[in-house]
PDB file of N, CA and C in Angstrom:
ATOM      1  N   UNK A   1     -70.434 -36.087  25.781  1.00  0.00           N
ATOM      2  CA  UNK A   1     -70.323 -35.353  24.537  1.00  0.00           C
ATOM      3  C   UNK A   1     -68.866 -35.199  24.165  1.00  0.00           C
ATOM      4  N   UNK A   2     -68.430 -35.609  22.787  1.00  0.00           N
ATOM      5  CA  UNK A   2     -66.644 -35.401  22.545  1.00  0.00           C
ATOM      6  C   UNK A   2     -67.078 -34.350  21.526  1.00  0.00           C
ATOM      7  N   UNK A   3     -66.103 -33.693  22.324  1.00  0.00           N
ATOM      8  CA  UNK A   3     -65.733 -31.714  20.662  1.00  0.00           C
ATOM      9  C   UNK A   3     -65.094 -32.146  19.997  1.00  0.00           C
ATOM     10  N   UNK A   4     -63.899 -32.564  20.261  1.00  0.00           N
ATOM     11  CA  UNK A   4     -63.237 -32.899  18.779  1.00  0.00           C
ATOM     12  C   UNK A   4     -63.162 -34.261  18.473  1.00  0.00           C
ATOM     13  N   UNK A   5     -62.481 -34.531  17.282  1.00  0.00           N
ATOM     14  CA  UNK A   5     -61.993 -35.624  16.301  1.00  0.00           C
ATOM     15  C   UNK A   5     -61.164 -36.217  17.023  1.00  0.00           C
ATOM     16  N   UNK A   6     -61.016 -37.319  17.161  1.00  0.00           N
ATOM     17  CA  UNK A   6     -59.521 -38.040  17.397  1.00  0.00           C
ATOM     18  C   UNK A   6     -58.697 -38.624  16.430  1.00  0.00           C
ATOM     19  N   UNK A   7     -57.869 -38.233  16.174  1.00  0.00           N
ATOM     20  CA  UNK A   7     -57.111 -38.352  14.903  1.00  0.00           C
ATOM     21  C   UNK A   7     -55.722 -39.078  15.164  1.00  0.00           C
ATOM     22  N   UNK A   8     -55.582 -40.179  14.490  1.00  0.00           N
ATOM     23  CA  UNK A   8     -54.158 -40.674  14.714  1.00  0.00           C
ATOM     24  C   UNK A   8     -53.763 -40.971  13.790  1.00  0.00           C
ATOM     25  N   UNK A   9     -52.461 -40.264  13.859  1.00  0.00           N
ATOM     26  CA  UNK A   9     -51.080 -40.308  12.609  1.00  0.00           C
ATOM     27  C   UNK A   9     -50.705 -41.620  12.937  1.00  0.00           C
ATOM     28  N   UNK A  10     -50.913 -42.458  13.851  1.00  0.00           N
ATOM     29  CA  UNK A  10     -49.750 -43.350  14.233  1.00  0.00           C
ATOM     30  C   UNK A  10     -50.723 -44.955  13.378  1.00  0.00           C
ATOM     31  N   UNK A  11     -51.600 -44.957  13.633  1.00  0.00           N
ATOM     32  CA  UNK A  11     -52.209 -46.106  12.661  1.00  0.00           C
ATOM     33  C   UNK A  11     -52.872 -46.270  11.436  1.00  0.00           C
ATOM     34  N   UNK A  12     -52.455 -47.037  10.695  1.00  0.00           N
ATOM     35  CA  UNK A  12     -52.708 -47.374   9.302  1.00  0.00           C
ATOM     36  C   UNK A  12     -53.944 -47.783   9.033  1.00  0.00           C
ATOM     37  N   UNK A  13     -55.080 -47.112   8.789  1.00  0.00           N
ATOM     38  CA  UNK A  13     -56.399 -48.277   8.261  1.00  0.00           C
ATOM     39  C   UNK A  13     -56.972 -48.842  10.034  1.00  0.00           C
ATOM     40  N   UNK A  14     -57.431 -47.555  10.318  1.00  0.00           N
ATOM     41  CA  UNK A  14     -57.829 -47.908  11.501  1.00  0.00           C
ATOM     42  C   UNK A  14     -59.318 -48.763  11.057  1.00  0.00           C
ATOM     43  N   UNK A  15     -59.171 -49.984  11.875  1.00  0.00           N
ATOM     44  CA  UNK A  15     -60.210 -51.036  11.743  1.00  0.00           C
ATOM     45  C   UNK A  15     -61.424 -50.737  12.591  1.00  0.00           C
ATOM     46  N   UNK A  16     -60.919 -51.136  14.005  1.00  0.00           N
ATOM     47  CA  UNK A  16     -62.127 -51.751  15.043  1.00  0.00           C
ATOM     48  C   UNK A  16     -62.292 -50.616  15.943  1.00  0.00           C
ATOM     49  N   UNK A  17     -63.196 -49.552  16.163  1.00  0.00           N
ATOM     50  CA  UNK A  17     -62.919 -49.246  17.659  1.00  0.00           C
ATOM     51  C   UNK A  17     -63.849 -49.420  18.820  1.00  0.00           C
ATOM     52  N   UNK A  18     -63.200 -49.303  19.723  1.00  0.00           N
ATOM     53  CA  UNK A  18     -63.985 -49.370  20.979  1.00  0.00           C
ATOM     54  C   UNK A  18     -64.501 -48.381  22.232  1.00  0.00           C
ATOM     55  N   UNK A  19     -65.509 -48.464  22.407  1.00  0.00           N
ATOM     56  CA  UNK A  19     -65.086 -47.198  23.898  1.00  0.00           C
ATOM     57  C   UNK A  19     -65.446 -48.120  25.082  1.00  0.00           C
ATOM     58  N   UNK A  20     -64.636 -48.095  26.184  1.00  0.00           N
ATOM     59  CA  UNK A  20     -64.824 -48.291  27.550  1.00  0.00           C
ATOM     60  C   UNK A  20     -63.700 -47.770  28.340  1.00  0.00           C
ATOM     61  N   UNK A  21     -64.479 -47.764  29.699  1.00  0.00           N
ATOM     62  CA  UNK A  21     -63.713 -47.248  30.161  1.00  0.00           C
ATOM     63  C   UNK A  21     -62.150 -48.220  31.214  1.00  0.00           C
ATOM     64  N   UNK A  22     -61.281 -47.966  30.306  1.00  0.00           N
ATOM     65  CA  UNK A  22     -59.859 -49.155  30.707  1.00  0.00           C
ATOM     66  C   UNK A  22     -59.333 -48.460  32.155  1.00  0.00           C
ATOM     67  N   UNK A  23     -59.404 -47.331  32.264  1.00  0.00           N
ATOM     68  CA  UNK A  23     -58.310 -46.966  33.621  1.00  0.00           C
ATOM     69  C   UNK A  23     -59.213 -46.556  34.891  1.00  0.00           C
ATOM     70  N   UNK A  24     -61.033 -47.307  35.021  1.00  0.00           N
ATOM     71  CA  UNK A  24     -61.608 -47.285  35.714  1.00  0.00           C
ATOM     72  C   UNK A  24     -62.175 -45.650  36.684  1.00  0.00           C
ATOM     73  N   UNK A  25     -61.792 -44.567  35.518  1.00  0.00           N
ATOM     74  CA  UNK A  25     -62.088 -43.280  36.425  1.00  0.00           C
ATOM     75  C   UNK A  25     -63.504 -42.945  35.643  1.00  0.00           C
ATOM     76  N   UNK A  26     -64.593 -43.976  35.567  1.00  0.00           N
ATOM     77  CA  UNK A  26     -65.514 -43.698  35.339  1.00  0.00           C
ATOM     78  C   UNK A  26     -66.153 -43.178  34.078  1.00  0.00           C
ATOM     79  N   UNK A  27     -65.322 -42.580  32.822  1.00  0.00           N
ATOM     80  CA  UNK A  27     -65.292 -41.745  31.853  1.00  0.00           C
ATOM     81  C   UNK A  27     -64.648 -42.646  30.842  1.00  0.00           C
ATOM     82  N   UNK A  28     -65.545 -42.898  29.852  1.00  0.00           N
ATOM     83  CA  UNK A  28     -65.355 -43.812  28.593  1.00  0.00           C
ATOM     84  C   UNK A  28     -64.086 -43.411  27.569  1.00  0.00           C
ATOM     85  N   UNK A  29     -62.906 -44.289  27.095  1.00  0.00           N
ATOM     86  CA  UNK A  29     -62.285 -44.276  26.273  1.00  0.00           C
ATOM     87  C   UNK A  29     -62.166 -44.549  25.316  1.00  0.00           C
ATOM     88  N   UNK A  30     -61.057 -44.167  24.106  1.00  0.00           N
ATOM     89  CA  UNK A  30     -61.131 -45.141  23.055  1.00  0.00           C
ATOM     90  C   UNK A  30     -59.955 -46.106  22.822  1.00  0.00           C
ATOM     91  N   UNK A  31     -60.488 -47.379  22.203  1.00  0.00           N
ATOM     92  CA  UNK A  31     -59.060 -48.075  21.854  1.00  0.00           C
ATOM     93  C   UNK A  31     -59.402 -48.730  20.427  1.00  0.00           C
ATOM     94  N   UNK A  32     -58.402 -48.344  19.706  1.00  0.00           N
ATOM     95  CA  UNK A  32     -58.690 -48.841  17.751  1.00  0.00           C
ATOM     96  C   UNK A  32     -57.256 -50.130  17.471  1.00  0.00           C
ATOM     97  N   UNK A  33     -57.845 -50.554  16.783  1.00  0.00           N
ATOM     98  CA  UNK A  33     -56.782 -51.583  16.260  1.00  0.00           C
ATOM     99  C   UNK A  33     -56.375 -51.036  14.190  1.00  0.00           C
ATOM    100  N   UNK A  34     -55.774 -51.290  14.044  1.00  0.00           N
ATOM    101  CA  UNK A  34     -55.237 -50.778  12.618  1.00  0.00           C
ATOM    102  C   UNK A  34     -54.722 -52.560  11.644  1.00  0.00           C
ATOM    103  N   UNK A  35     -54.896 -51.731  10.465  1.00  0.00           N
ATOM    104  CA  UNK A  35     -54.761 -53.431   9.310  1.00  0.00           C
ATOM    105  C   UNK A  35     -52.968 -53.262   9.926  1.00  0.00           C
ATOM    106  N   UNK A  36     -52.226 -52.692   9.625  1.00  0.00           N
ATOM    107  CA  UNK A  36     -50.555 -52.766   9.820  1.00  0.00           C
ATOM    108  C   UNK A  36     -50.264 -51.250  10.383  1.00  0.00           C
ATOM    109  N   UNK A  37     -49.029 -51.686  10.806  1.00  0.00           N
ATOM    110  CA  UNK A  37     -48.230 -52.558  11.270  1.00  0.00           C
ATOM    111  C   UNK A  37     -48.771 -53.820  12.734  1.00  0.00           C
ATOM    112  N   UNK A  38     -50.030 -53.854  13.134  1.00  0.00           N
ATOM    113  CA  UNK A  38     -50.338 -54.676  14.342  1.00  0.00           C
ATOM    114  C   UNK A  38     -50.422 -53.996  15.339  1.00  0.00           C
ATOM    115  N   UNK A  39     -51.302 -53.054  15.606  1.00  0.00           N
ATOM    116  CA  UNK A  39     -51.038 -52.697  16.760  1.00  0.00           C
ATOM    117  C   UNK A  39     -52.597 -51.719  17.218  1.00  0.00           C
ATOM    118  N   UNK A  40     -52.315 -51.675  19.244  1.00  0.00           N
ATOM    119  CA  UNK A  40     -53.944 -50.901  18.795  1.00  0.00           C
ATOM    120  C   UNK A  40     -53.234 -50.036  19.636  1.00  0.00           C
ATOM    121  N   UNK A  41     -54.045 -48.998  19.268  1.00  0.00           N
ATOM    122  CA  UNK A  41     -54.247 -47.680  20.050  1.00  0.00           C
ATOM    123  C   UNK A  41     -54.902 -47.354  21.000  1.00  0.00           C
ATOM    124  N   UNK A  42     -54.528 -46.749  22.676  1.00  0.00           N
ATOM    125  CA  UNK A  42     -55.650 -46.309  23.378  1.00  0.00           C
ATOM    126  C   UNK A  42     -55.310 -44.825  23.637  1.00  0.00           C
ATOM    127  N   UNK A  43     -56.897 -44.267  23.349  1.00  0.00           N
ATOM    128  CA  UNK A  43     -56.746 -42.720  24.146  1.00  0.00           C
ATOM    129  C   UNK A  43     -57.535 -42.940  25.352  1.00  0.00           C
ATOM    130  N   UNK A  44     -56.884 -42.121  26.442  1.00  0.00           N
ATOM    131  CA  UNK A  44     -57.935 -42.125  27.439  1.00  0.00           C
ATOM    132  C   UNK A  44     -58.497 -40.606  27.888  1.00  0.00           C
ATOM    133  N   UNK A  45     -59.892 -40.903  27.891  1.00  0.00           N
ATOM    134  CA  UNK A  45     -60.527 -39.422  28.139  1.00  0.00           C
ATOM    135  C   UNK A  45     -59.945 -38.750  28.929  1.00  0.00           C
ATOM    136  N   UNK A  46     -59.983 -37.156  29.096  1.00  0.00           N
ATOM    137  CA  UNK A  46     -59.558 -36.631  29.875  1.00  0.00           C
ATOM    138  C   UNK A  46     -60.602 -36.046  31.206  1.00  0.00           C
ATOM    139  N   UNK A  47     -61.631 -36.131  30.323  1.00  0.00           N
ATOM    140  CA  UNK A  47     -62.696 -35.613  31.043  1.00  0.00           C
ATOM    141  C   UNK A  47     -63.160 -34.376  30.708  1.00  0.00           C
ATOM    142  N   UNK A  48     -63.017 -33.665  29.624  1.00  0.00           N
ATOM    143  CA  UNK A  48     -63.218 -32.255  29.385  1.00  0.00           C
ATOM    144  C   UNK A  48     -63.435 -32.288  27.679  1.00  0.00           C
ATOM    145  N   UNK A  49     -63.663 -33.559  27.141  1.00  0.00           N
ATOM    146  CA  UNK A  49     -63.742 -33.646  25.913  1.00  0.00           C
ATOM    147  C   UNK A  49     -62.530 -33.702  25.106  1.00  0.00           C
ATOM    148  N   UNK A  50     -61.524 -33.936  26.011  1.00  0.00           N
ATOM    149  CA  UNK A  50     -60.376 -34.267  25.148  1.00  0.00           C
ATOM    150  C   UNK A  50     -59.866 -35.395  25.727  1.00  0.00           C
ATOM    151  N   UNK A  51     -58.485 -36.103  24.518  1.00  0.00           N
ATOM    152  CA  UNK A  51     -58.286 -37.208  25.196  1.00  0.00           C
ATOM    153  C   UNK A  51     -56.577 -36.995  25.353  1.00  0.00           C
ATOM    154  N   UNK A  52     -56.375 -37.897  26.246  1.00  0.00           N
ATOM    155  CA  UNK A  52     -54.480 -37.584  25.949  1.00  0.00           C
ATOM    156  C   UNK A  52     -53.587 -38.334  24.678  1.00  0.00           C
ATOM    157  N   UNK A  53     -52.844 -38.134  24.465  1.00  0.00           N
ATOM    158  CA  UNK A  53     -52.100 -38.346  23.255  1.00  0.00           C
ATOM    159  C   UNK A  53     -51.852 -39.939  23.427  1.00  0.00           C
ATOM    160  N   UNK A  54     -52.014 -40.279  22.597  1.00  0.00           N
ATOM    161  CA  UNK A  54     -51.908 -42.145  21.830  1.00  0.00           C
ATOM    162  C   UNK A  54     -50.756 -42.657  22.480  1.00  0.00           C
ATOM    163  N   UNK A  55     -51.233 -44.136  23.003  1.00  0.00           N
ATOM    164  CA  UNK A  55     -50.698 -44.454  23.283  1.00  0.00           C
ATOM    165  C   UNK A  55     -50.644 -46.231  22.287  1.00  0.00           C
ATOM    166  N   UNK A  56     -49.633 -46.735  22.078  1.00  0.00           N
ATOM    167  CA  UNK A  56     -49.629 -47.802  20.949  1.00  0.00           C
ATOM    168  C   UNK A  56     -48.436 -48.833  21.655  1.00  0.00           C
ATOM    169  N   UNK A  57     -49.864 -49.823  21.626  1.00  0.00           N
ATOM    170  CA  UNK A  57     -49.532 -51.251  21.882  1.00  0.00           C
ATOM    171  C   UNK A  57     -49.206 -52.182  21.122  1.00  0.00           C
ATOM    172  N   UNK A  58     -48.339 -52.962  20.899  1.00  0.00           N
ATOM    173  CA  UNK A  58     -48.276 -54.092  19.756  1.00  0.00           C
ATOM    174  C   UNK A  58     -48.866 -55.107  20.089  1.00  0.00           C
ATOM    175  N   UNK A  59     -49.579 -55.671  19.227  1.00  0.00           N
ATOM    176  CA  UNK A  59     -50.651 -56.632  19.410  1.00  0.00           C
ATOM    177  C   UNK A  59     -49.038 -58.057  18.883  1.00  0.00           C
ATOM    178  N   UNK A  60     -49.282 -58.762  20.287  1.00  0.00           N
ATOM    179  CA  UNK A  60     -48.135 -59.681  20.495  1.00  0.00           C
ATOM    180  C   UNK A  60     -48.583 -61.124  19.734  1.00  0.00           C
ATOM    181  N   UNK A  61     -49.410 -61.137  19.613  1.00  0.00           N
ATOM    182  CA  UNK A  61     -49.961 -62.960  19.569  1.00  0.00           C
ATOM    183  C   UNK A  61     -50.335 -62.933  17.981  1.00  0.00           C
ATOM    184  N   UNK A  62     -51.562 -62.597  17.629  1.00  0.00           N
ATOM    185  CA  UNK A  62     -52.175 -62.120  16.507  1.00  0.00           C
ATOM    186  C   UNK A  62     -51.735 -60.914  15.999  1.00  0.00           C
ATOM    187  N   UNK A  63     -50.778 -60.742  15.026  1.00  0.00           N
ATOM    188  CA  UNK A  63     -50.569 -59.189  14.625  1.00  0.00           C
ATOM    189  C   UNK A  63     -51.822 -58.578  13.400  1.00  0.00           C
ATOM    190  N   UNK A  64     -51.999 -59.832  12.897  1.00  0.00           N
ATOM    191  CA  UNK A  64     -53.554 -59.892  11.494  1.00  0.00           C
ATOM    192  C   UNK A  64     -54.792 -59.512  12.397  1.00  0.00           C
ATOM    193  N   UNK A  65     -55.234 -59.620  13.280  1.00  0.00           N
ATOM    194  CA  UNK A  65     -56.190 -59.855  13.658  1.00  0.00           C
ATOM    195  C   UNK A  65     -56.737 -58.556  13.981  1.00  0.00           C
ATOM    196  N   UNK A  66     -58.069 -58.351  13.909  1.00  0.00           N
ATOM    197  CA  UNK A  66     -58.194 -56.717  13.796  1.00  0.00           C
ATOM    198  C   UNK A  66     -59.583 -56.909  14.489  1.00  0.00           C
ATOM    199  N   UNK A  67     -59.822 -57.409  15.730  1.00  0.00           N
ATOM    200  CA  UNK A  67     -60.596 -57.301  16.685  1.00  0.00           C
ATOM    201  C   UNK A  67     -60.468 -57.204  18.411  1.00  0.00           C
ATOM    202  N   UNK A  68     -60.780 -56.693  19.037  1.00  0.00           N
ATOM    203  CA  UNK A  68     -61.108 -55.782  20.147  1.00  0.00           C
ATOM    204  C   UNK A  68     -61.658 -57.042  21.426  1.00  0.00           C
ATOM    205  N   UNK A  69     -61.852 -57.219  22.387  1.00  0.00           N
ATOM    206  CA  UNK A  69     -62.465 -58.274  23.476  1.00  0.00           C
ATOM    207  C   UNK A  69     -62.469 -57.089  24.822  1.00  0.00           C
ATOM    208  N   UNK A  70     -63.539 -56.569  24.978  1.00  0.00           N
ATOM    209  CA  UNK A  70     -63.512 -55.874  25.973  1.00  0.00           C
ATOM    210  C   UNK A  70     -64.541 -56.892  27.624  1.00  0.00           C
ATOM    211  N   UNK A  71     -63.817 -57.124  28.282  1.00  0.00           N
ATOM    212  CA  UNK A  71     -64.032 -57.958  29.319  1.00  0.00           C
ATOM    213  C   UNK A  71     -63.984 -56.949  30.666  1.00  0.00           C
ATOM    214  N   UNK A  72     -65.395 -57.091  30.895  1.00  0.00           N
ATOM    215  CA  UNK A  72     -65.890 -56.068  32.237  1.00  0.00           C
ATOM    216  C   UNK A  72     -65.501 -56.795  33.806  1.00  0.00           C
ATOM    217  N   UNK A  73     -64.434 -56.409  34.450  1.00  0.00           N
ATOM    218  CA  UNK A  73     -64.248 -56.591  35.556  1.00  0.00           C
ATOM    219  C   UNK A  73     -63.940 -55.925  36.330  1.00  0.00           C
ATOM    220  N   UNK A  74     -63.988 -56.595  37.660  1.00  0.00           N
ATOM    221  CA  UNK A  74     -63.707 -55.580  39.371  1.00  0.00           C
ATOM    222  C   UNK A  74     -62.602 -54.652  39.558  1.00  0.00           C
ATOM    223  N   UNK A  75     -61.620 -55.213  38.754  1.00  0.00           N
ATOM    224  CA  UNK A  75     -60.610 -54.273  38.997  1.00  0.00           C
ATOM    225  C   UNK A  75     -59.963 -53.481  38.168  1.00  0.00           C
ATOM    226  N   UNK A  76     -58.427 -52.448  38.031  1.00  0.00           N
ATOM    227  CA  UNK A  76     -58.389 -51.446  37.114  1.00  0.00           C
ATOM    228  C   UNK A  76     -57.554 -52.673  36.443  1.00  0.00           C
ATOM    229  N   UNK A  77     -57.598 -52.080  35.347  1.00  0.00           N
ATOM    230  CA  UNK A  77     -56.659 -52.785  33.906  1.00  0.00           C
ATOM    231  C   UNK A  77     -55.756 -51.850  33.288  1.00  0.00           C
ATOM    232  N   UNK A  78     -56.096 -50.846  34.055  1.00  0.00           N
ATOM    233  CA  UNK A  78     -54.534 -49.579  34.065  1.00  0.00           C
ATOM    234  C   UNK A  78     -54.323 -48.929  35.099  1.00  0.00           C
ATOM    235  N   UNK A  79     -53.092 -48.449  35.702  1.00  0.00           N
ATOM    236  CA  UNK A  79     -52.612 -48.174  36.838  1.00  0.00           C
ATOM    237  C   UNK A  79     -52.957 -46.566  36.413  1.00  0.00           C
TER     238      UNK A  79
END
């Protein structure tokens, strides 16, 4: 269950989002991609219905591209 909104000042025309869980502690996140400047956003749950403050990646290859590839594997994909 999430209480609040997640709201980000930091992206423009948020496009795509996603939830899984990226830093493997079991508890689903979000990550959005935006039309400009290129870049996506991840929050990661905290576990209490909140998430921690944005963190923003620049999408290196494709900066246009405004889709998500979430690929389920064995190990963490964040430290």
């Amino acid at each position: 269950t999430f209480y609040h909104r997640v709201i980000s000042t930091n992206l423009y025309g948020a496009n795509v989002r996603a939830i899984s869980d990226i830093n493997n502690d079991k508890i689903p996140d979000v990550i959005m991609t935006n039309y400009s400047p290129g870049e996506i956003g991840v929050y990661l749950n905290i576990g209490n219905g909140t998430f921690t403050n944005e963190t923003i990646f620049p999408k290196r290859f494709l900066p246009m591209e405004h889709w998500i590839l979430m690929v389920m594997e064995k190990w963490k994909l964040l430290p």
